[in-house]
PDB file of N, CA and C in Angstrom:
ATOM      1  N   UNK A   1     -16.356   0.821 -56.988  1.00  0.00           N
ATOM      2  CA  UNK A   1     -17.223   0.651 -55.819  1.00  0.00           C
ATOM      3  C   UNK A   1     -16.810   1.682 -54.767  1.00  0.00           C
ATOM      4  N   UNK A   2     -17.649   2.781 -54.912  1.00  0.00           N
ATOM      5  CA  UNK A   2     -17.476   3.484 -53.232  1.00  0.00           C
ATOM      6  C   UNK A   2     -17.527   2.819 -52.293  1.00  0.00           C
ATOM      7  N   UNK A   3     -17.205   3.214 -50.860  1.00  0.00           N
ATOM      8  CA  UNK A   3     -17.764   2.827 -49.678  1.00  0.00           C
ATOM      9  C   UNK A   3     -17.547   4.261 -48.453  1.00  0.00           C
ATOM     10  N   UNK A   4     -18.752   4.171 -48.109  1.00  0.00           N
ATOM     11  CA  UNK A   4     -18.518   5.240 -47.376  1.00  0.00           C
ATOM     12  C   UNK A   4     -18.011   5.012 -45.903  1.00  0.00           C
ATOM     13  N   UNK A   5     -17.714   5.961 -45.028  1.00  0.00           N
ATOM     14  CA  UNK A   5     -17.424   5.452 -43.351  1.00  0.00           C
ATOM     15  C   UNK A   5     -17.594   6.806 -42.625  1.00  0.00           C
ATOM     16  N   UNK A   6     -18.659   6.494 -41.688  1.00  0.00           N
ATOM     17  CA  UNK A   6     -19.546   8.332 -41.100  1.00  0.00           C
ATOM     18  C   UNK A   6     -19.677   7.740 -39.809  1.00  0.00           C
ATOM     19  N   UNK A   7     -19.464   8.677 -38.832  1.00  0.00           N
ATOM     20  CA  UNK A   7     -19.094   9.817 -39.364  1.00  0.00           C
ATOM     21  C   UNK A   7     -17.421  10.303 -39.140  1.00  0.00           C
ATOM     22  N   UNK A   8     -17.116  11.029 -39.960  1.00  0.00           N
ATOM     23  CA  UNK A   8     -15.516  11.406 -39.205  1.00  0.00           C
ATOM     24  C   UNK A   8     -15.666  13.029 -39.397  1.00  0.00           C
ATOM     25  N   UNK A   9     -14.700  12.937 -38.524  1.00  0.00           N
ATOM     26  CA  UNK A   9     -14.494  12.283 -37.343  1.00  0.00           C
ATOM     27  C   UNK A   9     -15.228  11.774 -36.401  1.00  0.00           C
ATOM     28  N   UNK A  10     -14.834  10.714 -36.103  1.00  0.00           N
ATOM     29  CA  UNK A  10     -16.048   9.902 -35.131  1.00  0.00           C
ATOM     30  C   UNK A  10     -16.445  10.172 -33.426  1.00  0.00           C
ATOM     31  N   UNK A  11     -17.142   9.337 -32.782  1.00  0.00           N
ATOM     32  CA  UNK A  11     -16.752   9.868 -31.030  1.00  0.00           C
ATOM     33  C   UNK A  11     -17.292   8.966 -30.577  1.00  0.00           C
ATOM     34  N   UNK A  12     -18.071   7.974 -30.812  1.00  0.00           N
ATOM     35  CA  UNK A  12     -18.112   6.514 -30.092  1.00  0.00           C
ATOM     36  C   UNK A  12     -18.449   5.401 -31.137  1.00  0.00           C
ATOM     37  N   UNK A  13     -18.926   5.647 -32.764  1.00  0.00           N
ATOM     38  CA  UNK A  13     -18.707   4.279 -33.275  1.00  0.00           C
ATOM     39  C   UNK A  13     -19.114   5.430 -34.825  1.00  0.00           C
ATOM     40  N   UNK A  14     -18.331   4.027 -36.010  1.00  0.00           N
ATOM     41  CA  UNK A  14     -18.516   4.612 -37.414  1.00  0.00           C
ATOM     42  C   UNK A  14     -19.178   3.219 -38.047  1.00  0.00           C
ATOM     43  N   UNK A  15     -19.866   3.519 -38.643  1.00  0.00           N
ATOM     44  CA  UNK A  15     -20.719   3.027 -39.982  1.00  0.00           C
ATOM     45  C   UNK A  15     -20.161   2.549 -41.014  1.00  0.00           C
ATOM     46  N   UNK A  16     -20.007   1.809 -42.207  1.00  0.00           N
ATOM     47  CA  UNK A  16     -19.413   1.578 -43.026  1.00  0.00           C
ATOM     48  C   UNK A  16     -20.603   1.251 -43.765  1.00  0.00           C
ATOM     49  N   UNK A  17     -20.603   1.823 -45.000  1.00  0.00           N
ATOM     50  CA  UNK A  17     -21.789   1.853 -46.163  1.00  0.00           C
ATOM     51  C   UNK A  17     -20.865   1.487 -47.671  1.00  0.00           C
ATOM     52  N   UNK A  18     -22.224   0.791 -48.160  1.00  0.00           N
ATOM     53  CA  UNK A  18     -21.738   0.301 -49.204  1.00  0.00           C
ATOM     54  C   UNK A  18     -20.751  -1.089 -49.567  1.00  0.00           C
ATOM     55  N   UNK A  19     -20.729  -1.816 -48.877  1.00  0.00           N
ATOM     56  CA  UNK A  19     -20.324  -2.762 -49.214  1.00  0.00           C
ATOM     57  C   UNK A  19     -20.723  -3.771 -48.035  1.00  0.00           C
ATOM     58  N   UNK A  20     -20.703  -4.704 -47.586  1.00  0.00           N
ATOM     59  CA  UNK A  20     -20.731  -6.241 -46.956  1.00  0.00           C
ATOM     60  C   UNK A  20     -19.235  -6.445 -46.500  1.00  0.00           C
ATOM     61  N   UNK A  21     -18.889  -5.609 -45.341  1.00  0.00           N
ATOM     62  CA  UNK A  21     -17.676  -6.295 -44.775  1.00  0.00           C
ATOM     63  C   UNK A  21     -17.648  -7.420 -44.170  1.00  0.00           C
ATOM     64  N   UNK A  22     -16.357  -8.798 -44.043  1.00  0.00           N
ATOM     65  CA  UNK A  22     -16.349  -9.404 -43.751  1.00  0.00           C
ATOM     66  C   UNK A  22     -15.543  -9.074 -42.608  1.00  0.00           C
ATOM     67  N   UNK A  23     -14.728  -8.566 -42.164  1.00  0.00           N
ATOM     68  CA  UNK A  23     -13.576  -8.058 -41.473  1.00  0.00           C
ATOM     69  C   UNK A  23     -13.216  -7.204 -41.547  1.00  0.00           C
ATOM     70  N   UNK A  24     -13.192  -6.076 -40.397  1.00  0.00           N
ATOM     71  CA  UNK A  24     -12.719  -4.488 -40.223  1.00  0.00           C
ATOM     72  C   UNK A  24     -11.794  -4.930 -38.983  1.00  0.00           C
ATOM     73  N   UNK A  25     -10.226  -4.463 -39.610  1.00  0.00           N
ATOM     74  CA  UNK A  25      -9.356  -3.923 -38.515  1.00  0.00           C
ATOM     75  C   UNK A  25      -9.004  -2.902 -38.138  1.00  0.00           C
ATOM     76  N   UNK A  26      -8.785  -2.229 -37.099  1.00  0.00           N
ATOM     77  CA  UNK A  26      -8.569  -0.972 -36.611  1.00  0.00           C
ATOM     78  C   UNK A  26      -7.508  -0.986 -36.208  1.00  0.00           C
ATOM     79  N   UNK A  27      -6.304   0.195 -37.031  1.00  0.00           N
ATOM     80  CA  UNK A  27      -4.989   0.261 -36.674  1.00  0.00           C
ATOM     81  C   UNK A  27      -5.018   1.610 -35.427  1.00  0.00           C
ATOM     82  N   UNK A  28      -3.553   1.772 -34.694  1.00  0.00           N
ATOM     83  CA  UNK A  28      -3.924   3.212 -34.302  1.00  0.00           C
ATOM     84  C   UNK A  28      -2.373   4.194 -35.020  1.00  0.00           C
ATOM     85  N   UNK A  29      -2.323   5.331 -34.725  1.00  0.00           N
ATOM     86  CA  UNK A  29      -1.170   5.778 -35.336  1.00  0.00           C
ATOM     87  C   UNK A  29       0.121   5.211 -35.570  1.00  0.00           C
ATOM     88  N   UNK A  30       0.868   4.054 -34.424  1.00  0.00           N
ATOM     89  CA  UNK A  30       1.690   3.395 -34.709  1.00  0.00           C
ATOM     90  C   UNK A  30       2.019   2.211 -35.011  1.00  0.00           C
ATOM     91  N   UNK A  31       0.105   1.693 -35.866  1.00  0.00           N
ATOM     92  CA  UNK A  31       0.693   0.730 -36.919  1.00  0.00           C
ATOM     93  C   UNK A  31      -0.073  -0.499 -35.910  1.00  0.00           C
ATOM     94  N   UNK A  32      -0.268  -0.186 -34.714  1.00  0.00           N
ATOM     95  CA  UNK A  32      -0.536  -1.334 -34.073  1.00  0.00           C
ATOM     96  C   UNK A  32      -2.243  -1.631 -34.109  1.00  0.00           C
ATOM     97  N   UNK A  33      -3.053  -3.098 -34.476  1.00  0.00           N
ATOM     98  CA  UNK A  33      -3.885  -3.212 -33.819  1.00  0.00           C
ATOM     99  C   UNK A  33      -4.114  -3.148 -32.588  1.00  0.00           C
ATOM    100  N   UNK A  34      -5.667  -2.575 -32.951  1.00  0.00           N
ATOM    101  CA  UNK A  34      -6.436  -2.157 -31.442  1.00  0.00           C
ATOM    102  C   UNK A  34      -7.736  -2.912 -31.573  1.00  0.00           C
ATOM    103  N   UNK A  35      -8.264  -3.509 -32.708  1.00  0.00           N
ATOM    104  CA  UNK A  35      -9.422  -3.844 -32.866  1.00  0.00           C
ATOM    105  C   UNK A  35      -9.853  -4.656 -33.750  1.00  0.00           C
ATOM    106  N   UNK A  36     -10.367  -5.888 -33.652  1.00  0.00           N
ATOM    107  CA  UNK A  36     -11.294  -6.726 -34.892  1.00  0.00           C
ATOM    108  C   UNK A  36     -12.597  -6.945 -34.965  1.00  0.00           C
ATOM    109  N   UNK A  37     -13.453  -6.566 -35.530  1.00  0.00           N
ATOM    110  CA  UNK A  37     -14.859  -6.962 -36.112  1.00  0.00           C
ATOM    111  C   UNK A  37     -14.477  -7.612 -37.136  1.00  0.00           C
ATOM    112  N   UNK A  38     -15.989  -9.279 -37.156  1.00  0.00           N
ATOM    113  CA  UNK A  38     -16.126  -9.919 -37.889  1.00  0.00           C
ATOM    114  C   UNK A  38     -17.700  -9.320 -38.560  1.00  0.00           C
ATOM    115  N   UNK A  39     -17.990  -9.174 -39.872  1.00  0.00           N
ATOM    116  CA  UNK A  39     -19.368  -9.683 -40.278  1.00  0.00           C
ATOM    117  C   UNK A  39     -20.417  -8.691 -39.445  1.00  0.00           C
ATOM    118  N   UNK A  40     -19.991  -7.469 -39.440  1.00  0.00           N
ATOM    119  CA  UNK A  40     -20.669  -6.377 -38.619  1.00  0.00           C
ATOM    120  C   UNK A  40     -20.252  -5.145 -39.650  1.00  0.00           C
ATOM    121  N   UNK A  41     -21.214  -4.188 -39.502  1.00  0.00           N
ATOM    122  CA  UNK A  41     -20.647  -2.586 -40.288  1.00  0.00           C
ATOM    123  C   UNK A  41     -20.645  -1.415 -39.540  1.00  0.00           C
ATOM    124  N   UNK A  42     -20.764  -1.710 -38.473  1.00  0.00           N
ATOM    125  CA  UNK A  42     -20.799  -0.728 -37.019  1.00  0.00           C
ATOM    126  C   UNK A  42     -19.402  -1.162 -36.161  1.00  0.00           C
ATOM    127  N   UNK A  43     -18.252   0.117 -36.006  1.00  0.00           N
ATOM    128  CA  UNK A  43     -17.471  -0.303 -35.200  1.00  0.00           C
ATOM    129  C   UNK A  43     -17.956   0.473 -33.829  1.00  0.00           C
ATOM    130  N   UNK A  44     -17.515  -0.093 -33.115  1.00  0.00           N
ATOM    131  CA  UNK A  44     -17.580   0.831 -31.447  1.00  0.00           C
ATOM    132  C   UNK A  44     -16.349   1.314 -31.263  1.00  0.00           C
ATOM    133  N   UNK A  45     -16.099   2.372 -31.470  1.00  0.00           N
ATOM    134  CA  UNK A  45     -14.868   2.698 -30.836  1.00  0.00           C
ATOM    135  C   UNK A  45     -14.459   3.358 -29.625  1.00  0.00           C
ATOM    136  N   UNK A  46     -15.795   3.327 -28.752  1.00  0.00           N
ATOM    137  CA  UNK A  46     -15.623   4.113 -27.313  1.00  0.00           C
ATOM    138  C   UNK A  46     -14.462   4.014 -26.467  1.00  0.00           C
ATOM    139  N   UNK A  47     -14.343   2.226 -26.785  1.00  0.00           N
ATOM    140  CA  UNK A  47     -12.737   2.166 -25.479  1.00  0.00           C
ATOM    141  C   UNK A  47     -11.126   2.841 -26.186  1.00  0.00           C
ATOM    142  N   UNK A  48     -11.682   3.658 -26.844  1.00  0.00           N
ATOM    143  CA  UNK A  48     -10.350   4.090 -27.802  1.00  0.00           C
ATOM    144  C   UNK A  48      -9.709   5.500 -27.704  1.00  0.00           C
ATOM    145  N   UNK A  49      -8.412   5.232 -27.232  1.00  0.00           N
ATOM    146  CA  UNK A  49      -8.137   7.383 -26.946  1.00  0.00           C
ATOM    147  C   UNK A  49      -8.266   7.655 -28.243  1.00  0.00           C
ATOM    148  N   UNK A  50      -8.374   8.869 -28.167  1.00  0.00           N
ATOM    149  CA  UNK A  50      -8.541   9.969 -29.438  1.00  0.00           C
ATOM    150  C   UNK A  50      -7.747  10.049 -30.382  1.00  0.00           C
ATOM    151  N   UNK A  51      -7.491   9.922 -31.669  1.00  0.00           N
ATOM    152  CA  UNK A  51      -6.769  10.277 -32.838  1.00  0.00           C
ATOM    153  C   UNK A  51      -6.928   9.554 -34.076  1.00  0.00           C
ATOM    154  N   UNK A  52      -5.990   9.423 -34.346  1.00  0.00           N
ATOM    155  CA  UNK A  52      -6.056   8.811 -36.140  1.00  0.00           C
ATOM    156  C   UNK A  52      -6.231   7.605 -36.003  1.00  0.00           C
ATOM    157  N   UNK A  53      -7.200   6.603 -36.997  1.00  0.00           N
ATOM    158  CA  UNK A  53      -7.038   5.752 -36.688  1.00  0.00           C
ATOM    159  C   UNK A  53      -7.310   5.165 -38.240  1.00  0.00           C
ATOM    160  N   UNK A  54      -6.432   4.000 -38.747  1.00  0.00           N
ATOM    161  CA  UNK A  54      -6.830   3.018 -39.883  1.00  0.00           C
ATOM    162  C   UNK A  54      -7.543   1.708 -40.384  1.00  0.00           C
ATOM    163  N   UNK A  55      -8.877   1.928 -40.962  1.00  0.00           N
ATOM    164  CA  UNK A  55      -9.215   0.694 -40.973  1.00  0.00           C
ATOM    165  C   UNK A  55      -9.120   0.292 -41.972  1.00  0.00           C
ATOM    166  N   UNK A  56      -8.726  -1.173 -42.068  1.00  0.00           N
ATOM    167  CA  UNK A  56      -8.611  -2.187 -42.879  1.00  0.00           C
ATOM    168  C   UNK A  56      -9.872  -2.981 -43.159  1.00  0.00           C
ATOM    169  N   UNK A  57     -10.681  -2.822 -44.276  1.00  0.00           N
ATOM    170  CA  UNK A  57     -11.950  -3.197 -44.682  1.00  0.00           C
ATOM    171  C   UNK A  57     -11.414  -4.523 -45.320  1.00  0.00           C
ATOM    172  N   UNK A  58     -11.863  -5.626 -45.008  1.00  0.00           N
ATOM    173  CA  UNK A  58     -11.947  -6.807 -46.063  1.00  0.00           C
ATOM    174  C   UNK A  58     -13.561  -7.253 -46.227  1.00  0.00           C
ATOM    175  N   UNK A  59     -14.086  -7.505 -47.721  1.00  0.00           N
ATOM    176  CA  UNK A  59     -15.285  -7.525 -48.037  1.00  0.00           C
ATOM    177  C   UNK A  59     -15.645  -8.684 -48.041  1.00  0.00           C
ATOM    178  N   UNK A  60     -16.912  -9.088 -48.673  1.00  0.00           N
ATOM    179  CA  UNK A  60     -16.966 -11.003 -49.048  1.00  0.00           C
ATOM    180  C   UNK A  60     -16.174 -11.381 -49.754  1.00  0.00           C
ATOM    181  N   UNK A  61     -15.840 -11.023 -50.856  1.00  0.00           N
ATOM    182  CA  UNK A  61     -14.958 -11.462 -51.734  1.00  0.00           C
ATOM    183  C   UNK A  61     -13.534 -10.872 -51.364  1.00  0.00           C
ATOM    184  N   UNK A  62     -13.146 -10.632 -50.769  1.00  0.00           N
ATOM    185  CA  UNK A  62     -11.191 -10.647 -49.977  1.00  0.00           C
ATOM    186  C   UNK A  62     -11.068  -9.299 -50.546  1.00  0.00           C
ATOM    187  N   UNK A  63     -11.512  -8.549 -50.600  1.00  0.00           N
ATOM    188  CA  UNK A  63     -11.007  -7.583 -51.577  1.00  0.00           C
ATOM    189  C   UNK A  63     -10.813  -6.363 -50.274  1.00  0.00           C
ATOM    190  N   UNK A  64     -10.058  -5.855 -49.845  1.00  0.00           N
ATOM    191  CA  UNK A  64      -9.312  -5.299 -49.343  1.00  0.00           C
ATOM    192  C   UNK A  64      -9.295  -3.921 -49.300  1.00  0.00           C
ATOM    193  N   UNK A  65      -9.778  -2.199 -48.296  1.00  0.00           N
ATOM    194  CA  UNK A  65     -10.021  -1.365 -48.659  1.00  0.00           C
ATOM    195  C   UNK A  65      -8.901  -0.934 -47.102  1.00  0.00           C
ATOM    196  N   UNK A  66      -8.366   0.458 -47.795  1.00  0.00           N
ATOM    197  CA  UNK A  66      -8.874   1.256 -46.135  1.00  0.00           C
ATOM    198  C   UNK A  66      -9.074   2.627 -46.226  1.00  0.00           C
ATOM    199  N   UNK A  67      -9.516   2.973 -44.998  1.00  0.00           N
ATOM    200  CA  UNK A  67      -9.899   4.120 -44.802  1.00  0.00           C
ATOM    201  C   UNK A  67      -9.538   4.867 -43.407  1.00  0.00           C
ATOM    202  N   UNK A  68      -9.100   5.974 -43.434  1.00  0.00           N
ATOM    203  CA  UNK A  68      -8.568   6.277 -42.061  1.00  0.00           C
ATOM    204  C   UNK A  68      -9.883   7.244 -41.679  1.00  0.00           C
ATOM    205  N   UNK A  69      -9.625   7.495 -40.021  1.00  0.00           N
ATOM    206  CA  UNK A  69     -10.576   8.300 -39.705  1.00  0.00           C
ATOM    207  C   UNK A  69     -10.152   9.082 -38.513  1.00  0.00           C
ATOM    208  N   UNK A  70     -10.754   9.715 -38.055  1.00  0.00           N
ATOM    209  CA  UNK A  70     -10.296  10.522 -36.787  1.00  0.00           C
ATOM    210  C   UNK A  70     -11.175  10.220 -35.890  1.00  0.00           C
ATOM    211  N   UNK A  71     -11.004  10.038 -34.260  1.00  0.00           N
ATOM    212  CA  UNK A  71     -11.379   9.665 -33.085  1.00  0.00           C
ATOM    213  C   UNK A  71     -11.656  11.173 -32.392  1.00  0.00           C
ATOM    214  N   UNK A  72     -12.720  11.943 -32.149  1.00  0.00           N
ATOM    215  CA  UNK A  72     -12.803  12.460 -31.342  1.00  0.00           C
ATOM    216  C   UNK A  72     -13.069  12.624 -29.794  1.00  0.00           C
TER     217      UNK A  72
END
């Protein structure tokens, strides 16, 4: 199963295609949450300084992805 996440680098919100997330967390470079969406595939990431950031995709079925992206 692909899943895609557009655009990256991003500059105020990314998309997540291909799958039915149940839960997206957003790490930032040092590991720390910054962010939870429930049951949405659009993050906002406007209130967010700029850089790397990791999300933690969980789908309907628990199944567990991530994907990093860049914050412009």
């Amino acid at each position: 199963e692909s899943i895609g996440v557009y655009p990256n680098p991003a500059r105020d919100r990314v998309v997540i295609e291909g799958m039915e997330t149940s839960e997206v967390k957003v790490y930032n470079a040092l590991g720390q949450m910054v962010k939870t969406v429930r049951r949405t595939n659009e993050i906002d990431l406007s209130g967010l300084v700029d850089g790397v950031y990791l999300l933690r995709i969980t789908d309907a079925d628990g199944k567990v992805y991530t994907n990093k992206i860049t914050k412009r």
